[in-house]
Protein backbone atom coordinates (compact mmCIF):
# COMPACT_ATOMS: atom_id res chain seq x y z
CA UNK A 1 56.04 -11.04 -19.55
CA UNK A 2 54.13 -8.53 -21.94
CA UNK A 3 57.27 -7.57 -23.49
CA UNK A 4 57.78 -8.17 -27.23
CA UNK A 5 60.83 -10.07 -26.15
CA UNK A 6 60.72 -10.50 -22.31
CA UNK A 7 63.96 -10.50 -20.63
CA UNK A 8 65.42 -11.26 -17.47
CA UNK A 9 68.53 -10.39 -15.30
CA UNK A 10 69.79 -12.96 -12.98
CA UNK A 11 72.95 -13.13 -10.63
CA UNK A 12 74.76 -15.99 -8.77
CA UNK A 13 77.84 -16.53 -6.51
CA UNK A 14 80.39 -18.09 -8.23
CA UNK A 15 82.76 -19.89 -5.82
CA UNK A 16 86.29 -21.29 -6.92
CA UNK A 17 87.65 -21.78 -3.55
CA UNK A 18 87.29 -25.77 -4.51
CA UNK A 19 88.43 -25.28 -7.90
CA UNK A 20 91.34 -27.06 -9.20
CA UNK A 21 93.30 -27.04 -12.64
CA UNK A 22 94.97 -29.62 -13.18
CA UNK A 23 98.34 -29.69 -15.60
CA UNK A 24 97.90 -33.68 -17.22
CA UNK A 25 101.40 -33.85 -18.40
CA UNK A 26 103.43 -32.26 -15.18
CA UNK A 27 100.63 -34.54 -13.63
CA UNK A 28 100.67 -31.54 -11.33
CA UNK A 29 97.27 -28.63 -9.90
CA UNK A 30 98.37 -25.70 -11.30
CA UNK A 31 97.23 -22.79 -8.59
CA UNK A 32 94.50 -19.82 -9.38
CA UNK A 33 96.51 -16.15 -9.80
CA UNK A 34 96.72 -14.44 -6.60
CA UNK A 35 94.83 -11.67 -8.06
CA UNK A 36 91.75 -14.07 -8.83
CA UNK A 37 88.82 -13.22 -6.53
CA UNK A 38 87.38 -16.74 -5.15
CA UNK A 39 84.14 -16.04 -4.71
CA UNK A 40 82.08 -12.92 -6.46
CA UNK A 41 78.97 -12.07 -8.48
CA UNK A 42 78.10 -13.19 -11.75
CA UNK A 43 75.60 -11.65 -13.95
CA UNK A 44 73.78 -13.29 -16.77
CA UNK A 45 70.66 -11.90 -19.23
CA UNK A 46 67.99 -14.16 -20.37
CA UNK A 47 65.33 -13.97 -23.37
CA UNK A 48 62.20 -15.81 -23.87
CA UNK A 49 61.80 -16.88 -27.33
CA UNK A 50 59.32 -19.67 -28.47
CA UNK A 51 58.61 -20.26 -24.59
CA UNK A 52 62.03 -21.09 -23.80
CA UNK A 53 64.11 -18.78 -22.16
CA UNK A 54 67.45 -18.54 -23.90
CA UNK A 55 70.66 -16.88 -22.06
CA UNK A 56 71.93 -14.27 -24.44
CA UNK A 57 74.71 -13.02 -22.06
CA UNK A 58 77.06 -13.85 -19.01
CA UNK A 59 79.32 -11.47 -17.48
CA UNK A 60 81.87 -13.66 -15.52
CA UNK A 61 84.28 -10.71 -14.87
CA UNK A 62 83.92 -10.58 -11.30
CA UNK A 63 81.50 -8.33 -9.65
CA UNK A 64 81.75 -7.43 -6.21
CA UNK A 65 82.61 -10.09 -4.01
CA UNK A 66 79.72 -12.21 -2.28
């Protein structure tokens, strides 16, 4: 927190098993690619600036699985 800018790395699951998208007009769920992993690691950096920390990246393209 003594940084100039302090900055912080933070990583989540993301889970899509229960994830639906949904085509409106062929009023039909349109599936995931096979290739899509369901559940694996997402990575996003923070900043603090004015006391709020701000995120200033995500990387959603699938880590290693979790």
């Amino acid at each position: 927190m003594e940084a100039q800018t302090p900055t912080a790395t933070l990583s989540d699951c993301v889970d899509l098993s229960a994830y639906e998208t949904y085509d409106v007009k062929a009023k039909k769920i349109i599936p995931l690619p096979t290739e899509q992993p369901l559940r694996y690691v997402m990575t996003a950096t923070a900043q603090r600036w004015d006391g709020r920390w701000m995120v200033t990246d995500i990387n959603t393209q699938g880590g290693t699985e979790c």
